[in-house]
N, C-alpha and C. Protein backbone atom coordinates (compact mmCIF):
# COMPACT_ATOMS: atom_id res chain seq x y z
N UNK A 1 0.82 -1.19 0.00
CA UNK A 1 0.00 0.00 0.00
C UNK A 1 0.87 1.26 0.00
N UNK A 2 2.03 1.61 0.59
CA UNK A 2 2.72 2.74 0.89
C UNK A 2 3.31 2.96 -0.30
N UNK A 3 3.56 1.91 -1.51
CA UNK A 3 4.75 1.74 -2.44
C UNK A 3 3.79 2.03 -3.29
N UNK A 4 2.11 2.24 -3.56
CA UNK A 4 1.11 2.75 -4.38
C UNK A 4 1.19 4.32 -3.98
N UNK A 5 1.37 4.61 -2.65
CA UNK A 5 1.60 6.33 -2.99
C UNK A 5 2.57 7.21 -2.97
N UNK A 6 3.78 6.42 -2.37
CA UNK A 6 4.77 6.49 -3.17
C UNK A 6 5.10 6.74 -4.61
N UNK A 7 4.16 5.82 -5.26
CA UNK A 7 4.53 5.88 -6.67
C UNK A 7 3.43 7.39 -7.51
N UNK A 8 2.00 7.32 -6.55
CA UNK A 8 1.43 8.35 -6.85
C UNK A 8 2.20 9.63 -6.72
N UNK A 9 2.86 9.89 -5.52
CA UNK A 9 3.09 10.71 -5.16
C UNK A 9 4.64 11.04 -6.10
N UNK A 10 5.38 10.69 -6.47
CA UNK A 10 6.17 10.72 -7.78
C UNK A 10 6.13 11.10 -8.66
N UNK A 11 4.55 10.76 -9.22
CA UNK A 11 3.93 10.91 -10.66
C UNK A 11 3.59 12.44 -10.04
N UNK A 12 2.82 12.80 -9.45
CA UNK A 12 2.99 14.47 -9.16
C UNK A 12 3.86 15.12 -8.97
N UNK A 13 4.85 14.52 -8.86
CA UNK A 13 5.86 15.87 -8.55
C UNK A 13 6.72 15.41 -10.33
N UNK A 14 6.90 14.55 -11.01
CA UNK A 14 7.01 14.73 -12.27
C UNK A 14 6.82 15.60 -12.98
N UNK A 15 5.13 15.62 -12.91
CA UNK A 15 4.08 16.30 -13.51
C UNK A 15 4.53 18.03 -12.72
N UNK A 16 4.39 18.06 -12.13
CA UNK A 16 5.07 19.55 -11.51
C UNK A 16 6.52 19.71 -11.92
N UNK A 17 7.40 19.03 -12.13
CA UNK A 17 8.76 19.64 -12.70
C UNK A 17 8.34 19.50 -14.30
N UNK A 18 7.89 18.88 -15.00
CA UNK A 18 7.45 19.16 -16.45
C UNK A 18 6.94 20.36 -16.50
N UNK A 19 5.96 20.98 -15.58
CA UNK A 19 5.27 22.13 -15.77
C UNK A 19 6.33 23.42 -15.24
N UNK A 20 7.13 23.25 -14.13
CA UNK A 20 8.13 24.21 -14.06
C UNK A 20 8.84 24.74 -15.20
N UNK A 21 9.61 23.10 -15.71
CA UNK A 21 10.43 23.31 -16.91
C UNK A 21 9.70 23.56 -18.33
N UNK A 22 8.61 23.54 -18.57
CA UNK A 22 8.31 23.94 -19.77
C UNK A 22 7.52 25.43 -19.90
N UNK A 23 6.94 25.84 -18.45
CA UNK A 23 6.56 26.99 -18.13
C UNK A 23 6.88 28.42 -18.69
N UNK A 24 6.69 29.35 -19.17
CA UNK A 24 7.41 30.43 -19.58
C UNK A 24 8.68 31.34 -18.98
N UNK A 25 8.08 31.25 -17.48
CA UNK A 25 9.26 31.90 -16.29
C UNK A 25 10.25 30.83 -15.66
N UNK A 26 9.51 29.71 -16.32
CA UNK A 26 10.48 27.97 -15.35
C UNK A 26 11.57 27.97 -16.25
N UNK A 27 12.29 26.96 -15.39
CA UNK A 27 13.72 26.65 -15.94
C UNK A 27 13.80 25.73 -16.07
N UNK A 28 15.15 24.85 -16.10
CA UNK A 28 15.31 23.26 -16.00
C UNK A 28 15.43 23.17 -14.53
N UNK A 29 16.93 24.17 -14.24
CA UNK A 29 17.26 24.06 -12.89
C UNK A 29 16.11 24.23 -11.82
N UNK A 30 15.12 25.09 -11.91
CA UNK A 30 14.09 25.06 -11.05
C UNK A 30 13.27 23.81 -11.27
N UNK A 31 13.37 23.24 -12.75
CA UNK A 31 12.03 21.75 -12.18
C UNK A 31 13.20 21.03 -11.67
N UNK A 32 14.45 20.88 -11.65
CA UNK A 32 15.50 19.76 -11.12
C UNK A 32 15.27 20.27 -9.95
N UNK A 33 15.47 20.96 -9.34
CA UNK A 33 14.90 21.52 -7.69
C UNK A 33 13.98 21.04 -7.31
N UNK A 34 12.55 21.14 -7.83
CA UNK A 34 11.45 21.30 -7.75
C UNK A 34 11.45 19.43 -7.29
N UNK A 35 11.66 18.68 -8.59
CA UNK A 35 12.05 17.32 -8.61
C UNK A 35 12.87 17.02 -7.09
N UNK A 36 13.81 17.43 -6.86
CA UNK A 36 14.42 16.91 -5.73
C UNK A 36 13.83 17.02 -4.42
N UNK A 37 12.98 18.50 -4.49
CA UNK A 37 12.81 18.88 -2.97
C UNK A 37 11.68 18.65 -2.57
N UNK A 38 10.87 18.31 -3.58
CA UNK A 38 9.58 17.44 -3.43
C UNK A 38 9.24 16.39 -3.44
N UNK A 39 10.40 15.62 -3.80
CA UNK A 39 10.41 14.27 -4.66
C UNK A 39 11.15 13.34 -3.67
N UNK A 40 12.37 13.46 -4.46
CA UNK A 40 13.56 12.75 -3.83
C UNK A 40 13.81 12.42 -2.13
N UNK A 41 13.94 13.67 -2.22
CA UNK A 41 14.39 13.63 -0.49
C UNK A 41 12.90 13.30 0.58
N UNK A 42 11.91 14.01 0.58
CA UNK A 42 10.94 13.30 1.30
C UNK A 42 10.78 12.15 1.18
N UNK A 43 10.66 11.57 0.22
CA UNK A 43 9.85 10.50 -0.46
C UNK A 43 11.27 9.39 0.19
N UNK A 44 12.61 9.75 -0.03
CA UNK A 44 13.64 8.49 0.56
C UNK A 44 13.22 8.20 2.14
N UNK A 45 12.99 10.01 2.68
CA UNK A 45 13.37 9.94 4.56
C UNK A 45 12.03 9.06 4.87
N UNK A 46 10.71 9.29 4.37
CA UNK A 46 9.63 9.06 4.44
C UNK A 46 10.03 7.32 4.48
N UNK A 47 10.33 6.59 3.26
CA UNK A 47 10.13 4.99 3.38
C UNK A 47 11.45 5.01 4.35
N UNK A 48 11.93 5.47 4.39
CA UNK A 48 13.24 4.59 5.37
C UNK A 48 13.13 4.84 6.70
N UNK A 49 12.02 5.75 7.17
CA UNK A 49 11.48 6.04 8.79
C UNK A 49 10.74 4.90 8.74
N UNK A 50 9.72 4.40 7.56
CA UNK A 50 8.84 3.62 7.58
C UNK A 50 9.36 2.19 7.37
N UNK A 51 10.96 2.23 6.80
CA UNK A 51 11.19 0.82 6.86
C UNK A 51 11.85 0.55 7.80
N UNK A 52 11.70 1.33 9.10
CA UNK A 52 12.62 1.21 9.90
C UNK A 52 12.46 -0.61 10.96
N UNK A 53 11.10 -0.27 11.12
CA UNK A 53 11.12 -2.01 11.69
C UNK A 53 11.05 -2.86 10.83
N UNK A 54 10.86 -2.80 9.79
CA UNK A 54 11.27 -4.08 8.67
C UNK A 54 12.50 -4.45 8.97
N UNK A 55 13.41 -3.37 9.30
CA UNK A 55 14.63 -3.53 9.30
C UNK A 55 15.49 -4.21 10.29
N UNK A 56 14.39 -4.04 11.53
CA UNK A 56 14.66 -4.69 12.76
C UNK A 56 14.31 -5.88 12.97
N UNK A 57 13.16 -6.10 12.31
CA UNK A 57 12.80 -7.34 12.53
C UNK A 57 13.94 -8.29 11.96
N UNK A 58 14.53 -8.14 10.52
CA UNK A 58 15.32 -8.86 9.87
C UNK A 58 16.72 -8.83 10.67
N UNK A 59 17.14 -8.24 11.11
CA UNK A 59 18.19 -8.09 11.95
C UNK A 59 18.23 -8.80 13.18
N UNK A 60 17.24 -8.82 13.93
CA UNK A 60 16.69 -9.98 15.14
C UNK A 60 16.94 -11.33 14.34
N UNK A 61 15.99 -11.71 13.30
CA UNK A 61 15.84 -12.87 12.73
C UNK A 61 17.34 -13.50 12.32
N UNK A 62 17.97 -12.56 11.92
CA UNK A 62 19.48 -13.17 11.21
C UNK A 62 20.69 -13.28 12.66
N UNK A 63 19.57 -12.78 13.89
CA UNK A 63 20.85 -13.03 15.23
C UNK A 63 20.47 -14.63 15.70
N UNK A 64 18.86 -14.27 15.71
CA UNK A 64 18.41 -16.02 16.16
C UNK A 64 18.73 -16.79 15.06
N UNK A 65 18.95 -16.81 13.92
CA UNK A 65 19.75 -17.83 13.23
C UNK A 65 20.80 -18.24 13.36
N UNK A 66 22.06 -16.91 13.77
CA UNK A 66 23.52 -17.45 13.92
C UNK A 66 23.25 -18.66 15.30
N UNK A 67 24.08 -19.55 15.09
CA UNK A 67 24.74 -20.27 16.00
C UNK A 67 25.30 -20.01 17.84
């Protein structure tokens, strides 16, 4: 479910750096901004807060396996 708005949420900020960069006053560098600071960086901190006990759990699991 998170990896469906994730992916929504991508497709909008696409769609918003296309419209920066093709805009009359937009640039490239402003939709590459636009792209990153909407995009990129939330969207990484966001799943990796959220994968944070996935992460634990697998880490437990691979201690009760060792020997």
């Amino acid at each position: 479910m998170l990896y469906i708005v994730a992916i929504g949420w991508m497709f909008v900020v696409v769609l918003m750096s296309v419209v920066e960069a093709t805009a009359p006053n937009g640039t490239v560098l402003g939709a590459f901004f636009t792209f990153l600071l909407y995009g990129v960086v939330p969207l990484s901190l966001v799943l990796y807060l959220l994968g944070t006990p996935l992460r634990a759990k697998q880490r437990q699991a691979e201690e009760e396996q060792k020997p």
